[in-house]
N, C-alpha and C. Protein backbone atom coordinates (compact mmCIF):
# COMPACT_ATOMS: atom_id res chain seq x y z
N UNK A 1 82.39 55.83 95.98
CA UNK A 1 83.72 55.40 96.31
C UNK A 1 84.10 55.93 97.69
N UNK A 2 85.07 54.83 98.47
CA UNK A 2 85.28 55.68 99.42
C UNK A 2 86.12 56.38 99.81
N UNK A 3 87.27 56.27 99.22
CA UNK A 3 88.57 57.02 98.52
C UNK A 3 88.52 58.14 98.11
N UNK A 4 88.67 59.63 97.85
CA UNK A 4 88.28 60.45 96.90
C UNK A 4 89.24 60.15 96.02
N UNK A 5 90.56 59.49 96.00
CA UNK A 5 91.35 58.96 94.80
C UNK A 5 91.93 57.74 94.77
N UNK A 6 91.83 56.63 94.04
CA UNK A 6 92.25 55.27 94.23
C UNK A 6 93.52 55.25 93.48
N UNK A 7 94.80 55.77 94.19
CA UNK A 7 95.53 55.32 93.76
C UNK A 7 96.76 53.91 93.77
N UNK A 8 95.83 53.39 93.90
CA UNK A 8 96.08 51.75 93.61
C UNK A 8 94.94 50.93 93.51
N UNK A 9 95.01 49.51 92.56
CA UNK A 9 94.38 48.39 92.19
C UNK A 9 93.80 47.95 93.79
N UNK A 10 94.58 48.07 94.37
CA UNK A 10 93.91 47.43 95.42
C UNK A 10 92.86 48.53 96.18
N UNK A 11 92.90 49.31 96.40
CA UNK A 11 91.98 50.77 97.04
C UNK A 11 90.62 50.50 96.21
N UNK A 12 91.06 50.33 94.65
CA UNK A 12 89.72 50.87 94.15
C UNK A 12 88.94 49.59 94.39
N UNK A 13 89.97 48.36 94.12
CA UNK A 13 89.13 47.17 94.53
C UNK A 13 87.78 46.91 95.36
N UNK A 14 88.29 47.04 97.00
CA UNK A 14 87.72 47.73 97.83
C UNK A 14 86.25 48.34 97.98
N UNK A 15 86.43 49.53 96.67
CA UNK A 15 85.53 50.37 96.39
C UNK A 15 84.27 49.57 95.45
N UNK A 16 85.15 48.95 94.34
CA UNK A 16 84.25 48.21 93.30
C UNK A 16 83.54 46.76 94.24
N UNK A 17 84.14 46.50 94.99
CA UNK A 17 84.02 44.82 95.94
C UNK A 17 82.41 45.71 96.83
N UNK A 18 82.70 46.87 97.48
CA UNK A 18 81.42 47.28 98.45
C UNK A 18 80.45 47.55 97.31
N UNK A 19 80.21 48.05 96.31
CA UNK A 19 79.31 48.66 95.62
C UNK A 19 78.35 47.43 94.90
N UNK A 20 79.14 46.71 94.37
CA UNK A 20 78.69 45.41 93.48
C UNK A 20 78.89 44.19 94.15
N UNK A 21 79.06 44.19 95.63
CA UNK A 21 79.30 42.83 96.02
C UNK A 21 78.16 41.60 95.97
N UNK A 22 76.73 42.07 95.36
CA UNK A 22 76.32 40.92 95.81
C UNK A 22 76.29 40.78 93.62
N UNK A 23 76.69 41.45 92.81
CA UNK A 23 76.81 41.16 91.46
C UNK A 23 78.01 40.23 91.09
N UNK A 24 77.28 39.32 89.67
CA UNK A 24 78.63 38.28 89.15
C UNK A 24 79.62 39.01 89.19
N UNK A 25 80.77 38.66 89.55
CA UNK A 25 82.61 39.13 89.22
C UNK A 25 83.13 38.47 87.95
N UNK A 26 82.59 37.13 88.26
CA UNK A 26 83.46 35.77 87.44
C UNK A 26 82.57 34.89 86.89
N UNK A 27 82.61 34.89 86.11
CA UNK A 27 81.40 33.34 85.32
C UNK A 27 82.26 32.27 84.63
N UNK A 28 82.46 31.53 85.16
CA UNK A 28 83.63 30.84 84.38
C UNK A 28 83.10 29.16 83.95
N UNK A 29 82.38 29.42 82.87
CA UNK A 29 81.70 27.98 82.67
C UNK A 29 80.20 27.65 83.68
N UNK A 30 80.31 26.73 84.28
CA UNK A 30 79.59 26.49 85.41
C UNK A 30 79.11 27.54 86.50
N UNK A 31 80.12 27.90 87.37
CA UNK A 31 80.21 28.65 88.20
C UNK A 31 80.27 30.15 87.74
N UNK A 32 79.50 30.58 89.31
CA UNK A 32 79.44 32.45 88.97
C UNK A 32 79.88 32.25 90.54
N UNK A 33 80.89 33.92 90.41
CA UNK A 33 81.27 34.42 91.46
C UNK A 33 80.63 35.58 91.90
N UNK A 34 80.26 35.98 92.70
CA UNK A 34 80.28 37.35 92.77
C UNK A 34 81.40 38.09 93.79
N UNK A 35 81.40 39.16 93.42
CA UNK A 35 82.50 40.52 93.98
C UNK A 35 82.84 39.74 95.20
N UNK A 36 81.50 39.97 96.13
CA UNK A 36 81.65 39.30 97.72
C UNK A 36 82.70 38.39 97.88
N UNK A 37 82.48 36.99 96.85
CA UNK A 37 82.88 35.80 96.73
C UNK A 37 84.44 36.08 96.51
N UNK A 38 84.51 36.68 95.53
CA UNK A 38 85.74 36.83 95.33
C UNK A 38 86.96 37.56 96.23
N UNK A 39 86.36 38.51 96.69
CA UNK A 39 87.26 39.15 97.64
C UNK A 39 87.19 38.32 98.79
N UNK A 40 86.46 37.29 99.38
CA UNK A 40 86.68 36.54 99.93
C UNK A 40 87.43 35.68 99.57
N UNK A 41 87.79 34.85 98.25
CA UNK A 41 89.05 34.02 98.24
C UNK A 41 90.22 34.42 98.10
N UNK A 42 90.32 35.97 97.49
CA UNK A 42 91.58 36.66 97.50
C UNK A 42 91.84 37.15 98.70
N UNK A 43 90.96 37.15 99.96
CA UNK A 43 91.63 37.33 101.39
C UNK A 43 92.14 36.17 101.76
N UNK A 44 91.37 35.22 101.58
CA UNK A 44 91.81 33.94 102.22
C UNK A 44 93.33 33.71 101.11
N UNK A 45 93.63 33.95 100.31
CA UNK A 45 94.33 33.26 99.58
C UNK A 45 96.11 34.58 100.46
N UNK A 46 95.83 35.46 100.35
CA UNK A 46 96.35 36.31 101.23
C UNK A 46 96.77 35.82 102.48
N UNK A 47 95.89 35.67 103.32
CA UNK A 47 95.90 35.35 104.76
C UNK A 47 96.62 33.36 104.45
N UNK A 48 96.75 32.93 103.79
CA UNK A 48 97.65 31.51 103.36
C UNK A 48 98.97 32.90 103.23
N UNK A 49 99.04 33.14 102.35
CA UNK A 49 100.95 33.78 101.95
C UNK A 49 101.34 34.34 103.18
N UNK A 50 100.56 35.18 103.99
CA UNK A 50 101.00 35.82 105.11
C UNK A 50 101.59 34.53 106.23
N UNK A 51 100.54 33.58 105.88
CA UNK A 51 100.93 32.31 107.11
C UNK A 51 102.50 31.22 107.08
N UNK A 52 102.61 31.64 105.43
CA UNK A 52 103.91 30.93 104.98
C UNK A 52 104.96 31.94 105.08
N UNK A 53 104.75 33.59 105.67
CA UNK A 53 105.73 34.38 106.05
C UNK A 53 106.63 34.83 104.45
N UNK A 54 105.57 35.05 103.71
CA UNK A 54 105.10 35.93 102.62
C UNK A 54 105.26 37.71 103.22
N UNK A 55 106.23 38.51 102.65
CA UNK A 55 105.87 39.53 103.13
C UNK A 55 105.79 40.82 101.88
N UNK A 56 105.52 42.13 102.79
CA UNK A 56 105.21 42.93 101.70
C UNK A 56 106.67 43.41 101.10
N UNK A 57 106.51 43.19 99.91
CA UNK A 57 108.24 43.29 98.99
C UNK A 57 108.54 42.01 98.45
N UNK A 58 108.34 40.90 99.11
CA UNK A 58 108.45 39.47 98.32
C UNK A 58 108.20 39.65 96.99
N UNK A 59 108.62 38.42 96.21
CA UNK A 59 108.45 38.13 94.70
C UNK A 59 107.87 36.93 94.94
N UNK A 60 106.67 36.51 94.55
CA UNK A 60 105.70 35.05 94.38
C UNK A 60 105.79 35.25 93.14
N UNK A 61 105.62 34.22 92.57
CA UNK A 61 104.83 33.55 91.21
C UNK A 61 104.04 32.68 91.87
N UNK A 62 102.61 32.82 91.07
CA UNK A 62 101.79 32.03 91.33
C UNK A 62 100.93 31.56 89.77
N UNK A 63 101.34 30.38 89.48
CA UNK A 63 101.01 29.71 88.34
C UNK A 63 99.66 28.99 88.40
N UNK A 64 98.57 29.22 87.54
CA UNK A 64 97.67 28.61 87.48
C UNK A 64 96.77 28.20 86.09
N UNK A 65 95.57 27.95 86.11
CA UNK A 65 95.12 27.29 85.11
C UNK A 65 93.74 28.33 85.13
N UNK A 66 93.00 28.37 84.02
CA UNK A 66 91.48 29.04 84.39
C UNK A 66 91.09 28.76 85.02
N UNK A 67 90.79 29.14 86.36
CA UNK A 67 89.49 28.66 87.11
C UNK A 67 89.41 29.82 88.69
N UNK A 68 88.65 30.07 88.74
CA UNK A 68 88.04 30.86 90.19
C UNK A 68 89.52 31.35 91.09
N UNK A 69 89.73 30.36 91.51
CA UNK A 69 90.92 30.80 92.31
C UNK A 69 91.84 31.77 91.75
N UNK A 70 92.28 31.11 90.28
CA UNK A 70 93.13 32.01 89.64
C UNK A 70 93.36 33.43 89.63
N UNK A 71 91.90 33.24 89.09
CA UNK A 71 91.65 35.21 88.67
C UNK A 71 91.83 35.83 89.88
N UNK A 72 91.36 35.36 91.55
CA UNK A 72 91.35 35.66 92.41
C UNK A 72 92.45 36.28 93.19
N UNK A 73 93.56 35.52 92.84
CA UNK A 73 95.08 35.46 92.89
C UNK A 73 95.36 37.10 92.26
């Protein structure tokens, strides 16, 4: 880890995303994700809210259905 304490979901993320990035994250039917993959759509999905002037303290809901993106969210 590279943290000596993760105190937050997102820190340890981070930590779990470098260690296991090239391992499945997500298997969802068809498709496998791995770590890599995923923290790549949860940046990109990030870097969209930041562009719509999304900031830190906002309240989103973000409604979805099973699938890749979701969990990513």
């Amino acid at each position: 880890m590279n943290t000596k304490y993760a105190y937050n979901l997102g820190l340890l993320w981070f930590d779990v995303q470098d260690i296991y990035s090239d391992r499945v994250a997500i298997h969802s039917g068809v498709q496998k994700q791995t770590y890599k993959q995923v923290n790549a759509i949860a940046t990109n999905l990030a870097k969209k809210l930041i562009d719509l002037g999304v900031a830190s303290g906002d309240v989103i809901l973000i409604a979805h259905e099973k699938d890749t993106i979701s969990y990513c969210a």
